[in-house]
PDB file of N, CA and C in Angstrom:
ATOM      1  N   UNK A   1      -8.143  -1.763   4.731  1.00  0.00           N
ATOM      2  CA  UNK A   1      -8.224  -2.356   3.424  1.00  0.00           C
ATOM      3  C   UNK A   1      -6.800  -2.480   2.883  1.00  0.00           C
ATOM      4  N   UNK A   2      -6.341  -3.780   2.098  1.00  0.00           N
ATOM      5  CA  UNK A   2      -5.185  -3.660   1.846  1.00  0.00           C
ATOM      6  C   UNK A   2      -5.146  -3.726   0.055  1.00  0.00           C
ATOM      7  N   UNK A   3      -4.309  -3.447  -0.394  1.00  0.00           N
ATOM      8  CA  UNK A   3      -4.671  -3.440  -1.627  1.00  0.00           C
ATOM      9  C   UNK A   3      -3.501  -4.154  -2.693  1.00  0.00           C
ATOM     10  N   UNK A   4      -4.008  -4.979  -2.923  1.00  0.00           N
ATOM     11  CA  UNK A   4      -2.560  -6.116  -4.040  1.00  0.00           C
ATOM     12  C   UNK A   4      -2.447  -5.595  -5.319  1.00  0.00           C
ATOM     13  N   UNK A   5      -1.339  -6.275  -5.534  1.00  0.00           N
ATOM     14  CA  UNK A   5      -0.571  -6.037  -6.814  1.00  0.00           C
ATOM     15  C   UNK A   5       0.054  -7.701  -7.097  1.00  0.00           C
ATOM     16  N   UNK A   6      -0.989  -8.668  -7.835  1.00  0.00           N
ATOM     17  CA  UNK A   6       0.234  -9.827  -7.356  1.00  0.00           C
ATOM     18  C   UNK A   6       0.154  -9.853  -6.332  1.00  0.00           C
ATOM     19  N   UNK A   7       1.114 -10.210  -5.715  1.00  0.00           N
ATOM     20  CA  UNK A   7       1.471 -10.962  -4.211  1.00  0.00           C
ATOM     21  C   UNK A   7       1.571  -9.845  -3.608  1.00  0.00           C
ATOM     22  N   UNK A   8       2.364  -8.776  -4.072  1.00  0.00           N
ATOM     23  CA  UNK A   8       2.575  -7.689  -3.490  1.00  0.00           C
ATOM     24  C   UNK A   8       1.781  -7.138  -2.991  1.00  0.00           C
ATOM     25  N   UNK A   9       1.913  -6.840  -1.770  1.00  0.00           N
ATOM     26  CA  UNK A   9       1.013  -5.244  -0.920  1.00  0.00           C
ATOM     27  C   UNK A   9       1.146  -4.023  -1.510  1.00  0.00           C
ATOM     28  N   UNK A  10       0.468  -3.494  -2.114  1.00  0.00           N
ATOM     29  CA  UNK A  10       0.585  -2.334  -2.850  1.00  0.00           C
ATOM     30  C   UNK A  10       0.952  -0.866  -2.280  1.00  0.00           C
ATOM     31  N   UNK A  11      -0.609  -0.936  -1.188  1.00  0.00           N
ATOM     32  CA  UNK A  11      -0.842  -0.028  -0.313  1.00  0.00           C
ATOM     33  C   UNK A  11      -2.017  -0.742   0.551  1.00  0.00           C
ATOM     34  N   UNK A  12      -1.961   0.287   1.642  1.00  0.00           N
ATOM     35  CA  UNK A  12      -3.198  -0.205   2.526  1.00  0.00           C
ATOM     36  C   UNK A  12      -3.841   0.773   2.979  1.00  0.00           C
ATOM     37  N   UNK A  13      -5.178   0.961   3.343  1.00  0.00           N
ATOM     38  CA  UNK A  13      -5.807   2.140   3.712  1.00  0.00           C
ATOM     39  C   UNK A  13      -6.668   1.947   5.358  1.00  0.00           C
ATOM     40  N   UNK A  14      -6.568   2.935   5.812  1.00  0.00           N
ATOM     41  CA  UNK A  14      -7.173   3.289   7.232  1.00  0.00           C
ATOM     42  C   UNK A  14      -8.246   3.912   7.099  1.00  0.00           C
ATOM     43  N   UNK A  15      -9.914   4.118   7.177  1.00  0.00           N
ATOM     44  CA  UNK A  15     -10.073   5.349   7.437  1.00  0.00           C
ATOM     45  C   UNK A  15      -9.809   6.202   6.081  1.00  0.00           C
ATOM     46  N   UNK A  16      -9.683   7.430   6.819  1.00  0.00           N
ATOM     47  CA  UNK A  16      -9.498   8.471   5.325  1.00  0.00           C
ATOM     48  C   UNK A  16      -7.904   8.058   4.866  1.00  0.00           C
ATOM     49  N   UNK A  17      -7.006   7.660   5.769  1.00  0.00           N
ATOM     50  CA  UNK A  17      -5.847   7.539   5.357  1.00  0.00           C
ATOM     51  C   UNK A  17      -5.125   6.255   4.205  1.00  0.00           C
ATOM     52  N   UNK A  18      -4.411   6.832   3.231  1.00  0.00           N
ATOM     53  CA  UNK A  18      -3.687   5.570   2.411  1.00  0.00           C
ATOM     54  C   UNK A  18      -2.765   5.661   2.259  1.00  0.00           C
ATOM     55  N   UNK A  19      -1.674   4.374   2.619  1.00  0.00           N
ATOM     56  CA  UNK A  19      -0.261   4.505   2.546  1.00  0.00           C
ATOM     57  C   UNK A  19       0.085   3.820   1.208  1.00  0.00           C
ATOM     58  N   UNK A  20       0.734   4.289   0.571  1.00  0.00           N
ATOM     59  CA  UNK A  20       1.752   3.432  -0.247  1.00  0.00           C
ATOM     60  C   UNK A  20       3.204   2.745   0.268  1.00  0.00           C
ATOM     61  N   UNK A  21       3.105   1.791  -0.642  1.00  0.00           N
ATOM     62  CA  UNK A  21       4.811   1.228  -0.732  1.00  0.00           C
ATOM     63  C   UNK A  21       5.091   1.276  -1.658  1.00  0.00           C
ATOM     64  N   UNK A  22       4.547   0.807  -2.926  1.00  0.00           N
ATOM     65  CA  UNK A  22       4.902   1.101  -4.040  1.00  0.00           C
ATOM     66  C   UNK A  22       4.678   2.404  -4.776  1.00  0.00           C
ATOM     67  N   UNK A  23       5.591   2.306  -6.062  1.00  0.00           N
ATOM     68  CA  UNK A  23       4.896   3.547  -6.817  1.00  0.00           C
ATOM     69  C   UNK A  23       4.001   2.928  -7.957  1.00  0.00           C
ATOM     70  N   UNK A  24       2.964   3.912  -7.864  1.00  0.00           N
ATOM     71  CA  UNK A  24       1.752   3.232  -8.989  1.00  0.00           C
ATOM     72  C   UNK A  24       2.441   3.355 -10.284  1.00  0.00           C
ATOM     73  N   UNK A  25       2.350   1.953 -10.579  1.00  0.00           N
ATOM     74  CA  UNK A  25       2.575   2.114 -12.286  1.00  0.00           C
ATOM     75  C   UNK A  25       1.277   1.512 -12.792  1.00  0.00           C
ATOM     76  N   UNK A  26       1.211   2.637 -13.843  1.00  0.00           N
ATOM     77  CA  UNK A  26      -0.257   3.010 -15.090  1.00  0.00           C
ATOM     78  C   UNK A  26       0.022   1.536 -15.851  1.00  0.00           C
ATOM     79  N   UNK A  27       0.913   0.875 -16.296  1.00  0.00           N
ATOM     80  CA  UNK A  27       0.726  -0.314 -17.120  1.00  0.00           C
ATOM     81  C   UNK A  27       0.255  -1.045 -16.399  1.00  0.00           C
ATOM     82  N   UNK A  28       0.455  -1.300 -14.998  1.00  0.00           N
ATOM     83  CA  UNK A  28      -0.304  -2.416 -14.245  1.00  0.00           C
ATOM     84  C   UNK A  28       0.495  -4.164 -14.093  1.00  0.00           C
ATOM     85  N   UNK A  29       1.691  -3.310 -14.448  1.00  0.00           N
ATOM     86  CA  UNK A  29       3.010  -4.993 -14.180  1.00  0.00           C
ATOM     87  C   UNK A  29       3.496  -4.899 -13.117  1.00  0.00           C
ATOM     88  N   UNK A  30       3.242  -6.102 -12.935  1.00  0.00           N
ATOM     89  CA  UNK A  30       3.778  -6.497 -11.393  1.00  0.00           C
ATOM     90  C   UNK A  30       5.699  -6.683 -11.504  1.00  0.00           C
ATOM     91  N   UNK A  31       5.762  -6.702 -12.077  1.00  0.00           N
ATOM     92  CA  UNK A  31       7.235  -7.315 -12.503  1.00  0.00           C
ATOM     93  C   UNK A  31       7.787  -5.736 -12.674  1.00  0.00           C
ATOM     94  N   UNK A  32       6.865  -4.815 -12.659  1.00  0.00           N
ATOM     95  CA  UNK A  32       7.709  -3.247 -12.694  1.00  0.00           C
ATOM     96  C   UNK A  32       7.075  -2.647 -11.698  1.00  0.00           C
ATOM     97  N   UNK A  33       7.052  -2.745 -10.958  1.00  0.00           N
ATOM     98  CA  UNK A  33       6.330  -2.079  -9.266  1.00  0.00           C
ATOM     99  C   UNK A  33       7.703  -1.518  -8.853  1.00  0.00           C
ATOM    100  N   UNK A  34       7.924  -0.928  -8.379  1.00  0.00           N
ATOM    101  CA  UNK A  34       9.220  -0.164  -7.985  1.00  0.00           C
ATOM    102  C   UNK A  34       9.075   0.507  -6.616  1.00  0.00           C
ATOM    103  N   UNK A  35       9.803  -0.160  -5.708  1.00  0.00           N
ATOM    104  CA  UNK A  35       9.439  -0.198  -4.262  1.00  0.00           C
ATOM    105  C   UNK A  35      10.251   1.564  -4.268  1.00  0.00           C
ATOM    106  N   UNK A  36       8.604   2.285  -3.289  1.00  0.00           N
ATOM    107  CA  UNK A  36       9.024   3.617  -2.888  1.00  0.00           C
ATOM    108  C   UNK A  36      10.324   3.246  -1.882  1.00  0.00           C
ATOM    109  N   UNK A  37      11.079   4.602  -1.673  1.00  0.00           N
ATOM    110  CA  UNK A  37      12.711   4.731  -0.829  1.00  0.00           C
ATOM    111  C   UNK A  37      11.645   5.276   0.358  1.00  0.00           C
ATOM    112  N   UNK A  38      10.554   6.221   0.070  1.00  0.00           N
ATOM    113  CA  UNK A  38      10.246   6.482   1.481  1.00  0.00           C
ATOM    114  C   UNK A  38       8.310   6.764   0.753  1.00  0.00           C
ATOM    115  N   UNK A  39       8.124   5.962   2.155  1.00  0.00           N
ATOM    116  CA  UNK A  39       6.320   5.973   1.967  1.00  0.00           C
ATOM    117  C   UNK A  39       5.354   6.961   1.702  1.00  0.00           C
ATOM    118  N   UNK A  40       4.194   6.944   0.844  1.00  0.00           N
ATOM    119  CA  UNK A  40       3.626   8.310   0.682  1.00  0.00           C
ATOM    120  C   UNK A  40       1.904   8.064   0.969  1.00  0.00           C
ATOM    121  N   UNK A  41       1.671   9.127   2.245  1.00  0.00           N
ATOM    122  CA  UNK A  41       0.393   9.047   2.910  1.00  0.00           C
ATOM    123  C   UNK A  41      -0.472   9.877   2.240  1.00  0.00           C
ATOM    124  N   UNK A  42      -1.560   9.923   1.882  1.00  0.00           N
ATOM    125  CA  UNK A  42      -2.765  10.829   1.651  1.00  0.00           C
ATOM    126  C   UNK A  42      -4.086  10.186   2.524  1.00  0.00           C
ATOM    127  N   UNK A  43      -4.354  11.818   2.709  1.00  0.00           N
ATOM    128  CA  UNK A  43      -5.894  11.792   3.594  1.00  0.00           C
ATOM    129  C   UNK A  43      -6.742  11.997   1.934  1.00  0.00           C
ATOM    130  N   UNK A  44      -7.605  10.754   1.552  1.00  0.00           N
ATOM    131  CA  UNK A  44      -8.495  10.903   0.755  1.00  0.00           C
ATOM    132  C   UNK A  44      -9.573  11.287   1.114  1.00  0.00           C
ATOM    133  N   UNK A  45     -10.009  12.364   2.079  1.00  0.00           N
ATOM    134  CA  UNK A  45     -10.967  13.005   2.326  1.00  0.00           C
ATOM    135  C   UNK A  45     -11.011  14.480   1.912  1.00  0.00           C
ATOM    136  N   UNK A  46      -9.499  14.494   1.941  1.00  0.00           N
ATOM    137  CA  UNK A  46      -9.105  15.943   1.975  1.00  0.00           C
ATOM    138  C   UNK A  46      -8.724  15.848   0.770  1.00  0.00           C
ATOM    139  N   UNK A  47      -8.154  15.298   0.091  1.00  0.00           N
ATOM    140  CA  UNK A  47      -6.849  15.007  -1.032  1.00  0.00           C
ATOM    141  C   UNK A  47      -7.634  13.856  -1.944  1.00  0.00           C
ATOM    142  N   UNK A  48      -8.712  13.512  -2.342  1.00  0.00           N
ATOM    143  CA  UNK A  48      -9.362  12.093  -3.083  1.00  0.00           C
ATOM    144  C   UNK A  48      -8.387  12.268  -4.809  1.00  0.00           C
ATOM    145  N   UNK A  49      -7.567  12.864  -4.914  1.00  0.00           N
ATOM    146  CA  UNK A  49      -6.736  12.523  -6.246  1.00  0.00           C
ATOM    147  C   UNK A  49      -5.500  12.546  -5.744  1.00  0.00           C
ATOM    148  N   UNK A  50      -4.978  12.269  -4.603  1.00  0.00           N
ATOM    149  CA  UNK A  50      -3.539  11.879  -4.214  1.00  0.00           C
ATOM    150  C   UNK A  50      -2.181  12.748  -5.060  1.00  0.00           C
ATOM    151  N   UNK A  51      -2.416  14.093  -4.308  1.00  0.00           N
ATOM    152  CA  UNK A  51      -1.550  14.940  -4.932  1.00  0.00           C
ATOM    153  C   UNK A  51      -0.616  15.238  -3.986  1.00  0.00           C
ATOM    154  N   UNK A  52      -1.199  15.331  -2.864  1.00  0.00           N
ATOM    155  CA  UNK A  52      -0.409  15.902  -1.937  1.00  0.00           C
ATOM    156  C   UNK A  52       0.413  14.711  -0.728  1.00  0.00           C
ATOM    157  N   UNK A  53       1.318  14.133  -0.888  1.00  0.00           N
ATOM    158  CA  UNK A  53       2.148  13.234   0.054  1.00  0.00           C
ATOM    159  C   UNK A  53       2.210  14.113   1.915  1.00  0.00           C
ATOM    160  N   UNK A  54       1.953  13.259   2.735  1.00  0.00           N
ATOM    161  CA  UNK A  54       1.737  14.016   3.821  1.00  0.00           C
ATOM    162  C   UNK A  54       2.486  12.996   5.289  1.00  0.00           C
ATOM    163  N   UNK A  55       3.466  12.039   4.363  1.00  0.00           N
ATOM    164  CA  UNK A  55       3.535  11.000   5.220  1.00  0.00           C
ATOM    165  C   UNK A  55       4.402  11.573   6.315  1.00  0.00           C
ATOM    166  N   UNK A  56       5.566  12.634   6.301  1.00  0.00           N
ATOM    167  CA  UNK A  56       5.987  13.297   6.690  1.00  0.00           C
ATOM    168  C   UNK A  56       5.666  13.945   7.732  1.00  0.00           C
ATOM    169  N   UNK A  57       4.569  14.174   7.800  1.00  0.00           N
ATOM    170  CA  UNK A  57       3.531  15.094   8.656  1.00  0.00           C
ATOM    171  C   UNK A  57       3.036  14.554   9.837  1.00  0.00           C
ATOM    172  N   UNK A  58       2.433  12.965   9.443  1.00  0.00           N
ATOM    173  CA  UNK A  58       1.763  12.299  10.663  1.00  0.00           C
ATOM    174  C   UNK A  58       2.370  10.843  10.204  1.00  0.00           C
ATOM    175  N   UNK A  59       3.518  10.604  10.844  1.00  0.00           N
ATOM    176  CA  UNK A  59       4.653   9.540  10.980  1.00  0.00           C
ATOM    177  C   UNK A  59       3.553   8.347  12.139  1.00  0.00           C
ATOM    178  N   UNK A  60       2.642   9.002  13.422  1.00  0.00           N
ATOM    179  CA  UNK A  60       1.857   8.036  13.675  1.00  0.00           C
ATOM    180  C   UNK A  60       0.921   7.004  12.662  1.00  0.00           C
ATOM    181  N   UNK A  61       0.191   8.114  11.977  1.00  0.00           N
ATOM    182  CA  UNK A  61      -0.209   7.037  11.138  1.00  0.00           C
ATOM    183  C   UNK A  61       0.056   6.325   9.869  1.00  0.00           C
ATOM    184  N   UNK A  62       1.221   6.780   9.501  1.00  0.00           N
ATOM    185  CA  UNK A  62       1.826   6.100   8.958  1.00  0.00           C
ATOM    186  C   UNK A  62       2.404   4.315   9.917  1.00  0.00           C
ATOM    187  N   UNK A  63       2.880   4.883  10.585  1.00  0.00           N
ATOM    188  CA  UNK A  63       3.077   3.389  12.214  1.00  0.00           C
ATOM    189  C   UNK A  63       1.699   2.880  12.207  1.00  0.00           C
ATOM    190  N   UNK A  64       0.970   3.212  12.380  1.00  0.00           N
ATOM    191  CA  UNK A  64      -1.012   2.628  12.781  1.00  0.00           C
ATOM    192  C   UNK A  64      -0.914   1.454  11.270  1.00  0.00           C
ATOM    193  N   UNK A  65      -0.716   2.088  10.410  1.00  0.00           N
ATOM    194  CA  UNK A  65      -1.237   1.398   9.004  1.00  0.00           C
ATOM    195  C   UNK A  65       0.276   0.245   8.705  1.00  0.00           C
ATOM    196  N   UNK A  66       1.181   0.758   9.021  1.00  0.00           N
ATOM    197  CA  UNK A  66       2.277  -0.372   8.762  1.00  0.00           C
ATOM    198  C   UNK A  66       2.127  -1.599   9.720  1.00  0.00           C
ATOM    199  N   UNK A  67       1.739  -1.603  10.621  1.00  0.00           N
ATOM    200  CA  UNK A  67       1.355  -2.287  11.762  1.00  0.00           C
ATOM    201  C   UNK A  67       0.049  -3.006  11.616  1.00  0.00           C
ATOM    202  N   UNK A  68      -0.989  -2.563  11.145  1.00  0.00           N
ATOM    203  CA  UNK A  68      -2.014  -3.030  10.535  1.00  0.00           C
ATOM    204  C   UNK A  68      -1.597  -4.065   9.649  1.00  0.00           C
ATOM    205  N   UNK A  69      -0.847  -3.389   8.206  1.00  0.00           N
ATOM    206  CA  UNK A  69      -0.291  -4.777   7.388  1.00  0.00           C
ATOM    207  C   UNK A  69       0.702  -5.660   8.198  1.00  0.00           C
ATOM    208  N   UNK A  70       1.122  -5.378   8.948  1.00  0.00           N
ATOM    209  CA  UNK A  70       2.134  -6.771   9.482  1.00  0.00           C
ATOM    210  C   UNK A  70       1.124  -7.603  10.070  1.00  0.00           C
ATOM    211  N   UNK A  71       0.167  -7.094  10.850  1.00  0.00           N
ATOM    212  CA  UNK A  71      -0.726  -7.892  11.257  1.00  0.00           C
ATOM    213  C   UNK A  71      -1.457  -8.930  10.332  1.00  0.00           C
ATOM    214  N   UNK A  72      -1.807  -8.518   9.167  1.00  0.00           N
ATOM    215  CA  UNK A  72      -2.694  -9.122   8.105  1.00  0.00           C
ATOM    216  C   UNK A  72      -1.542  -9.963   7.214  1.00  0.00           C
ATOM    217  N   UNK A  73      -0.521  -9.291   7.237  1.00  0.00           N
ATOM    218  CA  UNK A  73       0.509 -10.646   6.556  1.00  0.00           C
ATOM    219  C   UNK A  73       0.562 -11.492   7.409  1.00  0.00           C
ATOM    220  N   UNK A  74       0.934 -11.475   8.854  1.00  0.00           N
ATOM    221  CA  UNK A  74       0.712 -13.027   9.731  1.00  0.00           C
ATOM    222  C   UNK A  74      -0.439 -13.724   9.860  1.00  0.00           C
ATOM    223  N   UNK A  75      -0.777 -13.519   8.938  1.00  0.00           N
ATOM    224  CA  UNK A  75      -2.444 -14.314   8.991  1.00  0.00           C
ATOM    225  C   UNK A  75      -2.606 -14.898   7.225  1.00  0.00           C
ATOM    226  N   UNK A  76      -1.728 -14.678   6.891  1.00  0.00           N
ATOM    227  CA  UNK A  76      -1.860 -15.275   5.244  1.00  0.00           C
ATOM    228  C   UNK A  76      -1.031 -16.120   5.223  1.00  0.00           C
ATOM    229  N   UNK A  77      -1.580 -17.040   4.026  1.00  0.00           N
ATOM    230  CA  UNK A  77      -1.120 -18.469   4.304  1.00  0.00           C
ATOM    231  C   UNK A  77      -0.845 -18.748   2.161  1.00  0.00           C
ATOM    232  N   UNK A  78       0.552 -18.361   1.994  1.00  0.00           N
ATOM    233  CA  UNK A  78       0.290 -18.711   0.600  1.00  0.00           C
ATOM    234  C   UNK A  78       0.120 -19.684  -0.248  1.00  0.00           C
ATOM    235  N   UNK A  79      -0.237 -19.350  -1.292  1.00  0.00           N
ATOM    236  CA  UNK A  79      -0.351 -20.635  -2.216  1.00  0.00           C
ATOM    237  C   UNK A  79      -0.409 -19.938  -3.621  1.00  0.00           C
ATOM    238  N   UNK A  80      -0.325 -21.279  -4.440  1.00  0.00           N
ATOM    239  CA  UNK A  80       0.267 -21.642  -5.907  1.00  0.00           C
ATOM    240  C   UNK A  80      -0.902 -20.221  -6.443  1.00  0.00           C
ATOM    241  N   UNK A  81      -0.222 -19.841  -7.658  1.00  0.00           N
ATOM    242  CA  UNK A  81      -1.414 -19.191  -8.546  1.00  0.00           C
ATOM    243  C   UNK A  81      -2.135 -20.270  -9.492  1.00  0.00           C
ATOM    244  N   UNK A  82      -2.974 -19.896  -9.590  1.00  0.00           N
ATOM    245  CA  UNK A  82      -3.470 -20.474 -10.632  1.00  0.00           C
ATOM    246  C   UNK A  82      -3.235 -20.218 -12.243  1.00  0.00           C
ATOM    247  N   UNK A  83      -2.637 -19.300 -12.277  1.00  0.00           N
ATOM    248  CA  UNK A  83      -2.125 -18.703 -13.661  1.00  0.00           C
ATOM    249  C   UNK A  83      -0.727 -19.586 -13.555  1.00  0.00           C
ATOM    250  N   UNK A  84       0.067 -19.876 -12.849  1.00  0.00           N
ATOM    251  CA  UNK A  84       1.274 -20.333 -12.732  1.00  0.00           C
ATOM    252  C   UNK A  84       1.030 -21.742 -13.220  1.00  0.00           C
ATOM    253  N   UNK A  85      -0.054 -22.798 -13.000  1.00  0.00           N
ATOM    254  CA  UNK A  85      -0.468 -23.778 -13.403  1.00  0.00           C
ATOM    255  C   UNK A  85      -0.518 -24.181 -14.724  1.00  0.00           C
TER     256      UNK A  85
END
């Protein structure tokens, strides 16, 4: 599952696993998304309120899920917003 922000990839999820790229911002502007320096994994099985960062830990799946989104960005094809109209 991948999850937008705008155009932006937010995060994407595996399984129990979810990576971020960004850091969540509570206002919900795309124009203030603030790209993480280094990615943060949670097992939401174990962790379902994302307290504990674990990307550190299992660097594979962190690779499984980055690889996943490259895959799903070569398959998108953009276009105009409709709000931009």
């Amino acid at each position: 599952m991948i999850y937008y922000h705008d155009e932006k990839i937010f995060a994407a999820r595996k399984g129990d696993f979810k990576l971020y790229f960004y850091k969540n911002n509570l206002a919900g502007y795309p124009q203030q998304l603030e790209k993480l320096e280094s990615l943060k994994l949670f097992n939401l099985q174990q962790d379902p309120s994302e307290r504990f960062d674990i990307a550190d830990k299992h660097a594979n799946i962190v690779a499984e899920i980055e690889k996943m989104v490259q895959v799903h960005q070569a398959t998108i094809v953009p276009v105009a917003s409709e709000l931009d109209r």
